[in-house]
C-alpha atoms as a PDB file:
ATOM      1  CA  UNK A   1     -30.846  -1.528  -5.675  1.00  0.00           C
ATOM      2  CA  UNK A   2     -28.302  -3.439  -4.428  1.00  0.00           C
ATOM      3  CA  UNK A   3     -25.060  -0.574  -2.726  1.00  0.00           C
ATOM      4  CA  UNK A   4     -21.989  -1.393  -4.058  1.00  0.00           C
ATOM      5  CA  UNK A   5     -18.993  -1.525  -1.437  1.00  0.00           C
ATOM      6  CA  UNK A   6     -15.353  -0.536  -1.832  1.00  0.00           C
ATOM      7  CA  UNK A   7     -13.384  -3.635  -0.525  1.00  0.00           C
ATOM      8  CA  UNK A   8     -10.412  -1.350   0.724  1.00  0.00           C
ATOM      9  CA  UNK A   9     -12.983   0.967   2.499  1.00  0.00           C
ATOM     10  CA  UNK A  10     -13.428  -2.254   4.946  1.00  0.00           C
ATOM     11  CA  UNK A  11     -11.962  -1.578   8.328  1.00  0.00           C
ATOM     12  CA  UNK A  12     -11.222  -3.731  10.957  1.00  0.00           C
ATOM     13  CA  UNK A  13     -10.183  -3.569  14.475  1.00  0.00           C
ATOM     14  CA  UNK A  14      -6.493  -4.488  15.580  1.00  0.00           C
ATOM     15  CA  UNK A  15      -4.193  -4.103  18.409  1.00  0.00           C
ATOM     16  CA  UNK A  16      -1.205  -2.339  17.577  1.00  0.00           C
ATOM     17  CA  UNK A  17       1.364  -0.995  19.826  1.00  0.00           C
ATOM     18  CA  UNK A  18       2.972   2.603  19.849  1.00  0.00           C
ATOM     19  CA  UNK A  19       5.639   4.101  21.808  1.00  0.00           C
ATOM     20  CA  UNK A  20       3.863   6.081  24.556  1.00  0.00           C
ATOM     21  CA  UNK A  21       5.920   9.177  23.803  1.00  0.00           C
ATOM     22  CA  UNK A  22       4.733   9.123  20.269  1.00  0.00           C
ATOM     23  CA  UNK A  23       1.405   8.112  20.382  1.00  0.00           C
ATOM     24  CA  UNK A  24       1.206  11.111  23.075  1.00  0.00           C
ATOM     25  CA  UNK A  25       2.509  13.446  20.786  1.00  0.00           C
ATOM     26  CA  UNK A  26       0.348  12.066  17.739  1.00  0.00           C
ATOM     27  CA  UNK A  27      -2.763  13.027  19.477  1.00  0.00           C
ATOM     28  CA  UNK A  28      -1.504  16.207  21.159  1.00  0.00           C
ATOM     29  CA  UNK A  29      -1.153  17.341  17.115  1.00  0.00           C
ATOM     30  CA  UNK A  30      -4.411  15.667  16.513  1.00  0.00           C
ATOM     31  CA  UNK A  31      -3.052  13.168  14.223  1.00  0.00           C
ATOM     32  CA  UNK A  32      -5.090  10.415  13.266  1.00  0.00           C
ATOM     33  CA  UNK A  33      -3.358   7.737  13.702  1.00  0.00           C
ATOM     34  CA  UNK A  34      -5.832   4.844  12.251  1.00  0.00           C
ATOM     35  CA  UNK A  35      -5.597   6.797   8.785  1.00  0.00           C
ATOM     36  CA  UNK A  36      -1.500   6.982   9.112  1.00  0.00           C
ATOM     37  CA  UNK A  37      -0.646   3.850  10.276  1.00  0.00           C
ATOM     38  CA  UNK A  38      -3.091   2.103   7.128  1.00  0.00           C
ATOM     39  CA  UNK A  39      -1.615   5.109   4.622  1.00  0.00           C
ATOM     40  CA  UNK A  40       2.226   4.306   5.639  1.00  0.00           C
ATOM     41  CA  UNK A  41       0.863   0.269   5.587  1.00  0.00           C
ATOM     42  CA  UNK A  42      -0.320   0.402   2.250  1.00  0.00           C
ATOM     43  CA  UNK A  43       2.700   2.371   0.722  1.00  0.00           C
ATOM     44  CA  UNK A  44       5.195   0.077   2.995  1.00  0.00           C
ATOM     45  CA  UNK A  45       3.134  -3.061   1.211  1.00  0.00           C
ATOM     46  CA  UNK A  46       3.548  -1.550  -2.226  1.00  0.00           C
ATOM     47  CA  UNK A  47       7.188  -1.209  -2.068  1.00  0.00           C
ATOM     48  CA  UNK A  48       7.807  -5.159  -0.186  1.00  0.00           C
ATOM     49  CA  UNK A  49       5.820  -6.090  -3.369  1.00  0.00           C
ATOM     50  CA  UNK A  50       7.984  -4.161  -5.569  1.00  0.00           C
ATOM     51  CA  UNK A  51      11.260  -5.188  -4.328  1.00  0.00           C
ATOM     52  CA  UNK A  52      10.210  -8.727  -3.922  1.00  0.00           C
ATOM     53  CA  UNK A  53       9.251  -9.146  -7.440  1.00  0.00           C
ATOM     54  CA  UNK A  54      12.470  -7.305  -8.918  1.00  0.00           C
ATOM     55  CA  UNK A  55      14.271 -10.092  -6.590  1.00  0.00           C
ATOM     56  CA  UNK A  56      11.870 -13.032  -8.120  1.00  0.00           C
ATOM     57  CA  UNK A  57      12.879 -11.645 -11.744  1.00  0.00           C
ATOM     58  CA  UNK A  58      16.523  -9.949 -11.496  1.00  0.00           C
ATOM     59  CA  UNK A  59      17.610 -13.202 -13.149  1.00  0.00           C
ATOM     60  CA  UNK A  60      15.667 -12.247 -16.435  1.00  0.00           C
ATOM     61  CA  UNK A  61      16.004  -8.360 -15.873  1.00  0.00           C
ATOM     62  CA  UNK A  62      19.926  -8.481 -16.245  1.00  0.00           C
ATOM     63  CA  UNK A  63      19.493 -11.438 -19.003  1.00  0.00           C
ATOM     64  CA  UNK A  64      17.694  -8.912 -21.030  1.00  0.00           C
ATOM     65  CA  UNK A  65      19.294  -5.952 -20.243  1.00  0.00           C
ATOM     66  CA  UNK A  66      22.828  -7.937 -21.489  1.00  0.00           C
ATOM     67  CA  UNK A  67      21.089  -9.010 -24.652  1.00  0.00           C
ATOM     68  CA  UNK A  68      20.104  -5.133 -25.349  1.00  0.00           C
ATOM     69  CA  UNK A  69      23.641  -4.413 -24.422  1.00  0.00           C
ATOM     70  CA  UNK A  70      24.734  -6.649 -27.111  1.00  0.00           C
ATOM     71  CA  UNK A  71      22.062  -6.237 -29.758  1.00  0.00           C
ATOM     72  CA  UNK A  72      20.718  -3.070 -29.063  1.00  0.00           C
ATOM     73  CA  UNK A  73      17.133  -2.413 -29.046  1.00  0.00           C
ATOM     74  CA  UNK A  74      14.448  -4.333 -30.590  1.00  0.00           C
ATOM     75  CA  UNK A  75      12.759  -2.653 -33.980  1.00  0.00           C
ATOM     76  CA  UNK A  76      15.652   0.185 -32.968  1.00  0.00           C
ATOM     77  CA  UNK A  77      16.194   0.129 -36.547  1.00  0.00           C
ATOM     78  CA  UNK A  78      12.898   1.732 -37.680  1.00  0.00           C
ATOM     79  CA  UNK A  79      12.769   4.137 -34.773  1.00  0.00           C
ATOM     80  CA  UNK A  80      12.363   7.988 -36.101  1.00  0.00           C
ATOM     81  CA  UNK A  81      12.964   9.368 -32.410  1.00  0.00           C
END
């Protein structure tokens, strides 16, 4: 049976470099600092995504948001709430 892997439980090694001071004071506190650096990664990613694609689309974010300004919503007119 064949074991199915989790593609973002793939590691692989890299050189990174730290501040001496901080990477002192990460392991005095026993931080890993593999697990932060790919947690604070991942959540930096996300929000580069984010902000890149409300960039790529403002154009037809503030075209809509002018036509609901004008026209209100759509259906608005058989909303009960």
């Amino acid at each position: 049976m064949p074991i199915a892997i989790d593609p973002g439980s793939l590691k692989r090694h890299t050189n990174l470099t730290l501040s001496s001071d901080v990477l002192a004071e990460a392991k005095q506190l026993g931080i890993n600092i593999s697990k932060v650096c790919d947690g604070f990664l991942r959540e930096f990613i996300r929000q580069e995504k984010e902000r890149r694609w409300k960039a790529e689309h403002a154009q037809y974010i503030a075209a809509y948001n002018a036509e609901v300004e004008s026209e209100g919503l759509p259906l608005d007119q058989w909303r009960t709430f």
